[in-house]
PDB file of N, CA and C in Angstrom:
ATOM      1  N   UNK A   1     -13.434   6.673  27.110  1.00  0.00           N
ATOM      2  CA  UNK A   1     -12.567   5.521  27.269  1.00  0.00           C
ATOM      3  C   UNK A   1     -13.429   4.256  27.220  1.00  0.00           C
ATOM      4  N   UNK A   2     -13.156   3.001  26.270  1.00  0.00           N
ATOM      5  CA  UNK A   2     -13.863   2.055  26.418  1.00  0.00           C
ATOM      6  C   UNK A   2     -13.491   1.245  27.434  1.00  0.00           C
ATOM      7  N   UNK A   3     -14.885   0.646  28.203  1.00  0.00           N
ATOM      8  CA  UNK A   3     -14.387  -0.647  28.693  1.00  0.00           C
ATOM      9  C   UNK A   3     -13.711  -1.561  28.844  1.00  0.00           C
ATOM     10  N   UNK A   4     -12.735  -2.060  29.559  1.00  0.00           N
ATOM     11  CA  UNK A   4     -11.689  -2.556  29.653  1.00  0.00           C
ATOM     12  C   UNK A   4     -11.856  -3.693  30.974  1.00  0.00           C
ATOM     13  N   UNK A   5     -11.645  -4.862  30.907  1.00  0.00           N
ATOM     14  CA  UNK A   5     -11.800  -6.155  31.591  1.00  0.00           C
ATOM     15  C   UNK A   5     -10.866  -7.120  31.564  1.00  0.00           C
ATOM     16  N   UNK A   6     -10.126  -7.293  32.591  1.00  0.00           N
ATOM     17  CA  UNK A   6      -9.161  -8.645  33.100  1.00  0.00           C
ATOM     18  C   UNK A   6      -9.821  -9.585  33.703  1.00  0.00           C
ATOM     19  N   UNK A   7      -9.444 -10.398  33.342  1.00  0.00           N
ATOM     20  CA  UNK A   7      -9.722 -12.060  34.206  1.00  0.00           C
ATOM     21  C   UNK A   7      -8.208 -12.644  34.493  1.00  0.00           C
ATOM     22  N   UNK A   8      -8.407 -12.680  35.990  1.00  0.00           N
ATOM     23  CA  UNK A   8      -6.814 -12.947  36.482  1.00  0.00           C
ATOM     24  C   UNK A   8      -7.153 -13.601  37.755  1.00  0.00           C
ATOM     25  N   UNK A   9      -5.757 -13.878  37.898  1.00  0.00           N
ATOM     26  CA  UNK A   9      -5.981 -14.911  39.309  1.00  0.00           C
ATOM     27  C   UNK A   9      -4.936 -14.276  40.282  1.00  0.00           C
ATOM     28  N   UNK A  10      -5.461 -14.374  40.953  1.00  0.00           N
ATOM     29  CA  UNK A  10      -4.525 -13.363  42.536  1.00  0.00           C
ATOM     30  C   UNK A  10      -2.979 -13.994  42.830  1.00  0.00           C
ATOM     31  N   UNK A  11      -2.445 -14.751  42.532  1.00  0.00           N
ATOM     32  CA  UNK A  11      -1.418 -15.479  42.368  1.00  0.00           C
ATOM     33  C   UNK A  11      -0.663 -14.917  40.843  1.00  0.00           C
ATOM     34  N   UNK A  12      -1.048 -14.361  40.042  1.00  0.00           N
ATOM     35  CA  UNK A  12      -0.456 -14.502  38.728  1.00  0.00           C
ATOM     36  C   UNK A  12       0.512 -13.534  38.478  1.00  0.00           C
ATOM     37  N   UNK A  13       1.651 -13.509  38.375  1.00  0.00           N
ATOM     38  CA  UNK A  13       2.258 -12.355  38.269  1.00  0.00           C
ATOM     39  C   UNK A  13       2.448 -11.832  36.917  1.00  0.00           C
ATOM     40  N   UNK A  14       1.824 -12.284  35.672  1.00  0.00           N
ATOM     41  CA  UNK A  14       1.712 -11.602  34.867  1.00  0.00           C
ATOM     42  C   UNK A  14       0.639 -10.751  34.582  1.00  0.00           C
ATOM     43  N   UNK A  15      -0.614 -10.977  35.463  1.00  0.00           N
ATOM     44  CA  UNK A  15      -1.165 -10.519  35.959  1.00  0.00           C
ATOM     45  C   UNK A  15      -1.497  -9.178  36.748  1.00  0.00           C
ATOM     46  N   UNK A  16      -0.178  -9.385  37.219  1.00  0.00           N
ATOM     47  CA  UNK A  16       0.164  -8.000  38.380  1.00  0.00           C
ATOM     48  C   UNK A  16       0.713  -7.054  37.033  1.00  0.00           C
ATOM     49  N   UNK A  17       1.745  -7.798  36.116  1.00  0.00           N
ATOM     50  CA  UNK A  17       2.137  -6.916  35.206  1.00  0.00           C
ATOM     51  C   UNK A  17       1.438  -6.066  34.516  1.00  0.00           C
ATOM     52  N   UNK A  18      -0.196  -6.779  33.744  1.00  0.00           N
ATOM     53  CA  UNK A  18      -1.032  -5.855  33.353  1.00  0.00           C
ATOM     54  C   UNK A  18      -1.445  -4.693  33.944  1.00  0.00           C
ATOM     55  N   UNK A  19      -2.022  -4.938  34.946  1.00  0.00           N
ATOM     56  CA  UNK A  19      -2.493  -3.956  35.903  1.00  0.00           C
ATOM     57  C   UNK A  19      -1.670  -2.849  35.985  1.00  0.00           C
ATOM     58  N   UNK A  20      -0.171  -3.201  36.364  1.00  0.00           N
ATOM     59  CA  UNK A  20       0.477  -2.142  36.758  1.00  0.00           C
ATOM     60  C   UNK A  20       0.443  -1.180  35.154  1.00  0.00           C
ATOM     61  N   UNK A  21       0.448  -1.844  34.345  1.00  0.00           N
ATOM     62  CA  UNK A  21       0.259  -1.208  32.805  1.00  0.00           C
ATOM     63  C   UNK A  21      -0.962  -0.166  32.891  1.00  0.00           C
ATOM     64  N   UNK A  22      -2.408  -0.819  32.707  1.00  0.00           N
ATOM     65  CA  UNK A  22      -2.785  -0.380  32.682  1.00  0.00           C
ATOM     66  C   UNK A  22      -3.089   1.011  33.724  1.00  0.00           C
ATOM     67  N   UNK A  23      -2.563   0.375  34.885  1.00  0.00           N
ATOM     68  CA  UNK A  23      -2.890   1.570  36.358  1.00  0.00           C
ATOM     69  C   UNK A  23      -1.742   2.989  36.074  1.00  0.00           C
ATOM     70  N   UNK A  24      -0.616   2.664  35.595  1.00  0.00           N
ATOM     71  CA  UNK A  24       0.428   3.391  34.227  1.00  0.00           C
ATOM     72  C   UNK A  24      -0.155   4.727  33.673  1.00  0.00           C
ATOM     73  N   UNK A  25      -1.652   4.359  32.909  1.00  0.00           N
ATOM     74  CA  UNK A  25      -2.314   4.856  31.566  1.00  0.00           C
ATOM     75  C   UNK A  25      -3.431   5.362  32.757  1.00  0.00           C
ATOM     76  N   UNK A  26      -3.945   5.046  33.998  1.00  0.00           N
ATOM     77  CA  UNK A  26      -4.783   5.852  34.817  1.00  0.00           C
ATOM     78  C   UNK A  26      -5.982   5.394  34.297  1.00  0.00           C
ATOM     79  N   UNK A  27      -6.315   3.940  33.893  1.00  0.00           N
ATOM     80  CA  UNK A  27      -7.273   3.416  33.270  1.00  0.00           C
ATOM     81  C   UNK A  27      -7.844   2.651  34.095  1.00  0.00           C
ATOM     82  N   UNK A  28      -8.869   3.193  34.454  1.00  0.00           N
ATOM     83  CA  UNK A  28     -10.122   2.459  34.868  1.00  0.00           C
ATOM     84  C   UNK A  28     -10.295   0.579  34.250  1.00  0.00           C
ATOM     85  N   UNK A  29     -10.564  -0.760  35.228  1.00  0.00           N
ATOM     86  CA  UNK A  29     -11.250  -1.156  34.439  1.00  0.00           C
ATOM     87  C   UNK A  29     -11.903  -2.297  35.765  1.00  0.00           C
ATOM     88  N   UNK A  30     -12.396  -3.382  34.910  1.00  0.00           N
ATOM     89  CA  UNK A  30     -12.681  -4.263  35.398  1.00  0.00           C
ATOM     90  C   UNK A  30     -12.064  -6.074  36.090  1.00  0.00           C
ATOM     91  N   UNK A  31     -12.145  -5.929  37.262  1.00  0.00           N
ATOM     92  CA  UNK A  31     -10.795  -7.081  37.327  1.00  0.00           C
ATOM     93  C   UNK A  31     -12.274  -8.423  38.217  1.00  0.00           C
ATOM     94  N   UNK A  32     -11.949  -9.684  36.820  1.00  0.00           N
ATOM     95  CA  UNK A  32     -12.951 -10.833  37.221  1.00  0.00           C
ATOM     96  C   UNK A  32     -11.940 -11.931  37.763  1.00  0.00           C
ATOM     97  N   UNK A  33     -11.860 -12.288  39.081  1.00  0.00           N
ATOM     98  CA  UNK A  33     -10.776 -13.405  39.714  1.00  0.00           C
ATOM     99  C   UNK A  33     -11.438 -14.711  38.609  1.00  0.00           C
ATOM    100  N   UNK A  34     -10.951 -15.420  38.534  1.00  0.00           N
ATOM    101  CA  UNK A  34     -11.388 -16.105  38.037  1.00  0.00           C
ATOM    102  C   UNK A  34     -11.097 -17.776  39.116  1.00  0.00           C
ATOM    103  N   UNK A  35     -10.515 -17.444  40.262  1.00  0.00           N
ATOM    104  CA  UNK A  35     -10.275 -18.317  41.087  1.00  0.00           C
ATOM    105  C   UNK A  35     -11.871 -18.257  41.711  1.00  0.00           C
ATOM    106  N   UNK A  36     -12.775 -17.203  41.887  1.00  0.00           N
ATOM    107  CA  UNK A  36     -13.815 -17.463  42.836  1.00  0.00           C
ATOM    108  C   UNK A  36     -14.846 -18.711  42.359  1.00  0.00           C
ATOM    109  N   UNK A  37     -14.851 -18.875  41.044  1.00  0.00           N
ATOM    110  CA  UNK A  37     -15.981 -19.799  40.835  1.00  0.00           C
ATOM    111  C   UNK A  37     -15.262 -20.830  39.353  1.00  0.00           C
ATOM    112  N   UNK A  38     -16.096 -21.721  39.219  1.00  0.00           N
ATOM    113  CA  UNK A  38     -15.371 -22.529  37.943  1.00  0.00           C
ATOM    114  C   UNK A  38     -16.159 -21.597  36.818  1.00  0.00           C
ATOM    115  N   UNK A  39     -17.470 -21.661  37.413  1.00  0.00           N
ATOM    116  CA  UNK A  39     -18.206 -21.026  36.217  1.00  0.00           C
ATOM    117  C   UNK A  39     -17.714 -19.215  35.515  1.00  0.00           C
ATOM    118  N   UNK A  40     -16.898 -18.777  36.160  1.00  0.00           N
ATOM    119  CA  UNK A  40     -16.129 -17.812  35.746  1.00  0.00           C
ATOM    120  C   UNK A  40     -15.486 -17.954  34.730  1.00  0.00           C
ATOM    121  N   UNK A  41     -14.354 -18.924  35.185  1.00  0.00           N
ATOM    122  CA  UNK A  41     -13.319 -19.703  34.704  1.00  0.00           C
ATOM    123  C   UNK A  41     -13.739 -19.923  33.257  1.00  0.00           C
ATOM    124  N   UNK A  42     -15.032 -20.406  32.976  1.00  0.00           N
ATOM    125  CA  UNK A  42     -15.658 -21.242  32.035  1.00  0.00           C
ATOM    126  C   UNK A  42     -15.887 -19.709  31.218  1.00  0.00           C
ATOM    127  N   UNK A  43     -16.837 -18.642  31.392  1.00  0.00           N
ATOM    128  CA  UNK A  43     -17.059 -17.807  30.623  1.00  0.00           C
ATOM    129  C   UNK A  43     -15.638 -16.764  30.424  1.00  0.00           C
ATOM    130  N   UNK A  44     -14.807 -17.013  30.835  1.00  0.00           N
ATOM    131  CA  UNK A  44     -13.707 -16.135  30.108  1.00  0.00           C
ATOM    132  C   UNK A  44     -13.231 -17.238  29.238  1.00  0.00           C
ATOM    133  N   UNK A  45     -12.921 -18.144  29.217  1.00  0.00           N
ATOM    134  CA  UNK A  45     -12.329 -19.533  28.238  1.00  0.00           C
ATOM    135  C   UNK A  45     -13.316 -18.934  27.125  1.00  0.00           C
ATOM    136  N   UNK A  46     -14.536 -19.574  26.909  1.00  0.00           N
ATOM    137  CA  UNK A  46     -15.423 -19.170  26.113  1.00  0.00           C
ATOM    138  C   UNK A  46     -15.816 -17.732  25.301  1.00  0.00           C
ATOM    139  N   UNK A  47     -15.192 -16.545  26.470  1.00  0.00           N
ATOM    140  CA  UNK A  47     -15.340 -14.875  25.528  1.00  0.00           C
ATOM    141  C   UNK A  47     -13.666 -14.975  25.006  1.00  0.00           C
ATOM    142  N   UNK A  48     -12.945 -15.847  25.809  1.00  0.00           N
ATOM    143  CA  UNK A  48     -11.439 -15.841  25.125  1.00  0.00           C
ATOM    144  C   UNK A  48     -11.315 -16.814  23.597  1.00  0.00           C
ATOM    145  N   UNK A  49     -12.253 -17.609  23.221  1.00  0.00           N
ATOM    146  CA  UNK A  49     -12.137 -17.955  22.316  1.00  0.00           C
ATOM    147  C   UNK A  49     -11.600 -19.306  22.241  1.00  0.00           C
ATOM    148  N   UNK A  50     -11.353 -19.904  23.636  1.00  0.00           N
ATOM    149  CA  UNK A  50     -10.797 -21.112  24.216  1.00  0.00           C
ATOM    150  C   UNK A  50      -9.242 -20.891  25.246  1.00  0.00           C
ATOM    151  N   UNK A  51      -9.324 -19.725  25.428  1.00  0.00           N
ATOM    152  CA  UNK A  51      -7.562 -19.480  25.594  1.00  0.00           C
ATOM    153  C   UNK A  51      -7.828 -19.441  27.500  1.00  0.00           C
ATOM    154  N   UNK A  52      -7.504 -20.316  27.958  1.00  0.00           N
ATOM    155  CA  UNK A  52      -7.872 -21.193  29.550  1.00  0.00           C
ATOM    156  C   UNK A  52      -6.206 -20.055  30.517  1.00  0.00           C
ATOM    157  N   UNK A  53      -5.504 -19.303  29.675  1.00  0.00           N
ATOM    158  CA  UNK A  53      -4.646 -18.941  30.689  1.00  0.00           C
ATOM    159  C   UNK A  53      -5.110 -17.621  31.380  1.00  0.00           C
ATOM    160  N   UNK A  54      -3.993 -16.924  31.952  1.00  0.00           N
ATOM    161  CA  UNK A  54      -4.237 -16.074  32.500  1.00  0.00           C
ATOM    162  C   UNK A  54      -2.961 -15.059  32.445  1.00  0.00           C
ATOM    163  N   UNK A  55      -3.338 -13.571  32.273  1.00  0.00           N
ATOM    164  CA  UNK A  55      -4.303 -12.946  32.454  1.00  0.00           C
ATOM    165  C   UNK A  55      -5.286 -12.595  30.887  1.00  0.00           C
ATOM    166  N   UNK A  56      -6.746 -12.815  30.617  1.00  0.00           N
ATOM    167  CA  UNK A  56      -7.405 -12.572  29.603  1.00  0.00           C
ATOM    168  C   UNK A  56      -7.666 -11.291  29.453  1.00  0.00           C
ATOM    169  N   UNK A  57      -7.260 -10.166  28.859  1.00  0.00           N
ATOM    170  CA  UNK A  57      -7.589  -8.617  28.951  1.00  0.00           C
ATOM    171  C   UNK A  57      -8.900  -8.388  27.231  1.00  0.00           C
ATOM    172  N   UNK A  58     -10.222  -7.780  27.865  1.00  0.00           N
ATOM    173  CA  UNK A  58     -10.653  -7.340  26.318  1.00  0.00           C
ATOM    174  C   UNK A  58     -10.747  -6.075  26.955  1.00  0.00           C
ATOM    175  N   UNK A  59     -10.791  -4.974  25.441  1.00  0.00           N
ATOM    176  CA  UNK A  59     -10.704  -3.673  25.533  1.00  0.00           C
ATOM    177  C   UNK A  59     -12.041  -3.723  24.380  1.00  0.00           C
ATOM    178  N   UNK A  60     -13.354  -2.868  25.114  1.00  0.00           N
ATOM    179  CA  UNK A  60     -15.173  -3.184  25.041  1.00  0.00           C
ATOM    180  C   UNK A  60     -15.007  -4.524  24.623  1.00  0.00           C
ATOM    181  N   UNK A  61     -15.206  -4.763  23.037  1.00  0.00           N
ATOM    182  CA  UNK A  61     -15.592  -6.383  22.791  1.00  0.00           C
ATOM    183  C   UNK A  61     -14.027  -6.845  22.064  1.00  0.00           C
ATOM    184  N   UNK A  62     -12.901  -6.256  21.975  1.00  0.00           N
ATOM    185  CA  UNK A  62     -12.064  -6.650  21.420  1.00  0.00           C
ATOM    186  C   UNK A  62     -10.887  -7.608  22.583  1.00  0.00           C
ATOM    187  N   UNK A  63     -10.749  -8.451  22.103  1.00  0.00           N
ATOM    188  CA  UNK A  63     -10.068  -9.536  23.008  1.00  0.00           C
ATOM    189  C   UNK A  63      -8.512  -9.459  22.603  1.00  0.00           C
ATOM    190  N   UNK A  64      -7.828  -8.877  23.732  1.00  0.00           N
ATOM    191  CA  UNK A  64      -6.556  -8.510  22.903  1.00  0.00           C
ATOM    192  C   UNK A  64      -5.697  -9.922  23.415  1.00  0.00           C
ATOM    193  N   UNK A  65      -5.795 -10.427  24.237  1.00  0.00           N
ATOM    194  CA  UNK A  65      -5.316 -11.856  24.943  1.00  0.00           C
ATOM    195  C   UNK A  65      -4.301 -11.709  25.954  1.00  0.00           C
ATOM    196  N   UNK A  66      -3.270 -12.080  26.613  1.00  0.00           N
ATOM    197  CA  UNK A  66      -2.500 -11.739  27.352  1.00  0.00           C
ATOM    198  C   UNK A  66      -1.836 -10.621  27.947  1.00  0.00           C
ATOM    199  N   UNK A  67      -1.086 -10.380  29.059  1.00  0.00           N
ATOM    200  CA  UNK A  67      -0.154  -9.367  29.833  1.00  0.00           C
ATOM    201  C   UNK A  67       1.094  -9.031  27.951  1.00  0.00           C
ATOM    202  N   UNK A  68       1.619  -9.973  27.630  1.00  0.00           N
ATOM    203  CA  UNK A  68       2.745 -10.116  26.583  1.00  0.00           C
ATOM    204  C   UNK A  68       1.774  -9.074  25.841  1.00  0.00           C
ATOM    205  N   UNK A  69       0.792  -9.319  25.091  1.00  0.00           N
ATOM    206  CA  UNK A  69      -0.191  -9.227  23.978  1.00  0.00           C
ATOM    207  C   UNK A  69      -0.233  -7.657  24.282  1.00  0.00           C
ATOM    208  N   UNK A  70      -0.448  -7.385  25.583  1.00  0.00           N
ATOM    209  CA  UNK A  70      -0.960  -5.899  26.528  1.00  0.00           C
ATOM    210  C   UNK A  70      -0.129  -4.912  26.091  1.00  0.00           C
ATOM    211  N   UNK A  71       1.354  -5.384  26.762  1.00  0.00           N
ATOM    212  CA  UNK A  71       2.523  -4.595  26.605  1.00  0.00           C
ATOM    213  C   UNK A  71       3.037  -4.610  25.255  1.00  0.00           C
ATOM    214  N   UNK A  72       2.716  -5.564  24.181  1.00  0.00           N
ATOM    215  CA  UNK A  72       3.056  -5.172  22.497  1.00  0.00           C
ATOM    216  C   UNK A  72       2.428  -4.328  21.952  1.00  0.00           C
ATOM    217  N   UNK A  73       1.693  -4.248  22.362  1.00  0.00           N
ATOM    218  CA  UNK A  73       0.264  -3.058  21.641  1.00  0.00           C
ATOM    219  C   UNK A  73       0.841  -1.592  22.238  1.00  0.00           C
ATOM    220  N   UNK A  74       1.133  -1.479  23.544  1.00  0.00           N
ATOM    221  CA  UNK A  74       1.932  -0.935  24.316  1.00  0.00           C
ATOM    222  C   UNK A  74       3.484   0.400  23.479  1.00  0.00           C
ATOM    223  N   UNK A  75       4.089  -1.127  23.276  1.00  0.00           N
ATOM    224  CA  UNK A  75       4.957  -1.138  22.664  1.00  0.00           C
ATOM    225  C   UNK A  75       5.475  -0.151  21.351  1.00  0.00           C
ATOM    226  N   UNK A  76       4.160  -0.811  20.667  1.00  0.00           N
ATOM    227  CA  UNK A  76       3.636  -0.502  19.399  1.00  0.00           C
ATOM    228  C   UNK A  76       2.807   0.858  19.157  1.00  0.00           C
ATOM    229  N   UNK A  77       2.256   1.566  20.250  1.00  0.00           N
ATOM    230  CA  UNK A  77       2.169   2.712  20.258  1.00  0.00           C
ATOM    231  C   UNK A  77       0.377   2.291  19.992  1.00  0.00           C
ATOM    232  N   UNK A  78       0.223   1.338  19.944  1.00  0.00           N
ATOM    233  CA  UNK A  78      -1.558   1.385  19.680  1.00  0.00           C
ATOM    234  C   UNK A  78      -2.476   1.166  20.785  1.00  0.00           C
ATOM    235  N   UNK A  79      -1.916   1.022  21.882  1.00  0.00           N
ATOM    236  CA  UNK A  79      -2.856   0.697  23.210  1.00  0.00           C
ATOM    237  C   UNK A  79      -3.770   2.120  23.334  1.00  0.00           C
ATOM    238  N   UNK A  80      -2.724   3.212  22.948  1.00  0.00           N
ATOM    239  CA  UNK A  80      -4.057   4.318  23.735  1.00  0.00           C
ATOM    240  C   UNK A  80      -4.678   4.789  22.942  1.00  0.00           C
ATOM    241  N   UNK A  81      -4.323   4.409  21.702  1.00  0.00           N
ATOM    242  CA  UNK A  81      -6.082   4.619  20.351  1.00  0.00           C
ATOM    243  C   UNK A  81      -7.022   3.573  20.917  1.00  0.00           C
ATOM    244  N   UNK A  82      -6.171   2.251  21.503  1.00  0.00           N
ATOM    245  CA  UNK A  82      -7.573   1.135  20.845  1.00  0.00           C
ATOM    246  C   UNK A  82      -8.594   1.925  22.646  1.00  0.00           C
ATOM    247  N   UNK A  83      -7.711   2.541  23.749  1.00  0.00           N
ATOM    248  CA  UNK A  83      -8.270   2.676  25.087  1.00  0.00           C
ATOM    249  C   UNK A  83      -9.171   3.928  24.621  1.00  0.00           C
ATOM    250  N   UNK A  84      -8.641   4.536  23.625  1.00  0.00           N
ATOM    251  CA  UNK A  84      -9.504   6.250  23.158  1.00  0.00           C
ATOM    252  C   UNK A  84      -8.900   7.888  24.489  1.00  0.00           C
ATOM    253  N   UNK A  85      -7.680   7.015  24.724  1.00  0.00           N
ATOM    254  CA  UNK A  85      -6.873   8.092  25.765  1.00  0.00           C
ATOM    255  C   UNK A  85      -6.048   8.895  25.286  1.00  0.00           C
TER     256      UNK A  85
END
C-alpha cells in the first residue's frame, strides 16, 4: 500500500469526511494539522501546487487534492488501484 498523507485542520468537516473514507478502505496514513504551525501551512500550499484549502490528500507523490477529489476517484472505482488494495 502506498503512502498516503492528509493535511487538515481539526475543525474541517470535510476533513472528517476523508478520513472516514479512507478509515472505510482500513488505510493506514498520515494526518499533518496544519493549524499547529504556519510553516506547515506553507509546505502543503507549496507540495499542493498552491491549493491553501483543506483537506490536501497525496497518495506517495501523487496529489489527488480534496475530500470531493477523494470520494470521485472513490466513486470511479480508481481509489484502490491508485492505494494498491
Amino acid at each position: 500500500m502506498k503512502d498516503v498523507t492528509v493535511y487538515y485542520k481539526s475543525w474541517c468537516p470535510y476533513c472528517r469526511m476523508a478520513f472516514a473514507l479512507l478509515d472505510s478502505k482500513a488505510v493506514e496514513y498520515e494526518k499533518i494539522d496544519v493549524e499547529s504551525g504556519l510553516e506547515l501551512e506553507q509546505a502543503m500550499i507549496r507540495r499542493a501546487g498552491g491549493a491553501a484549502t483543506v483537506p490536501q490528500i497525496f497518495i506517495g507523490d501523487r496529489h489527488i487534492g480534496g475530500s470531493d477529489d477523494l470520494h470521485a476517484l472513490n466513486d470511479a472505482g480508481k481509489l484502490d488501484d491508485l492505494l494498491e488494495i
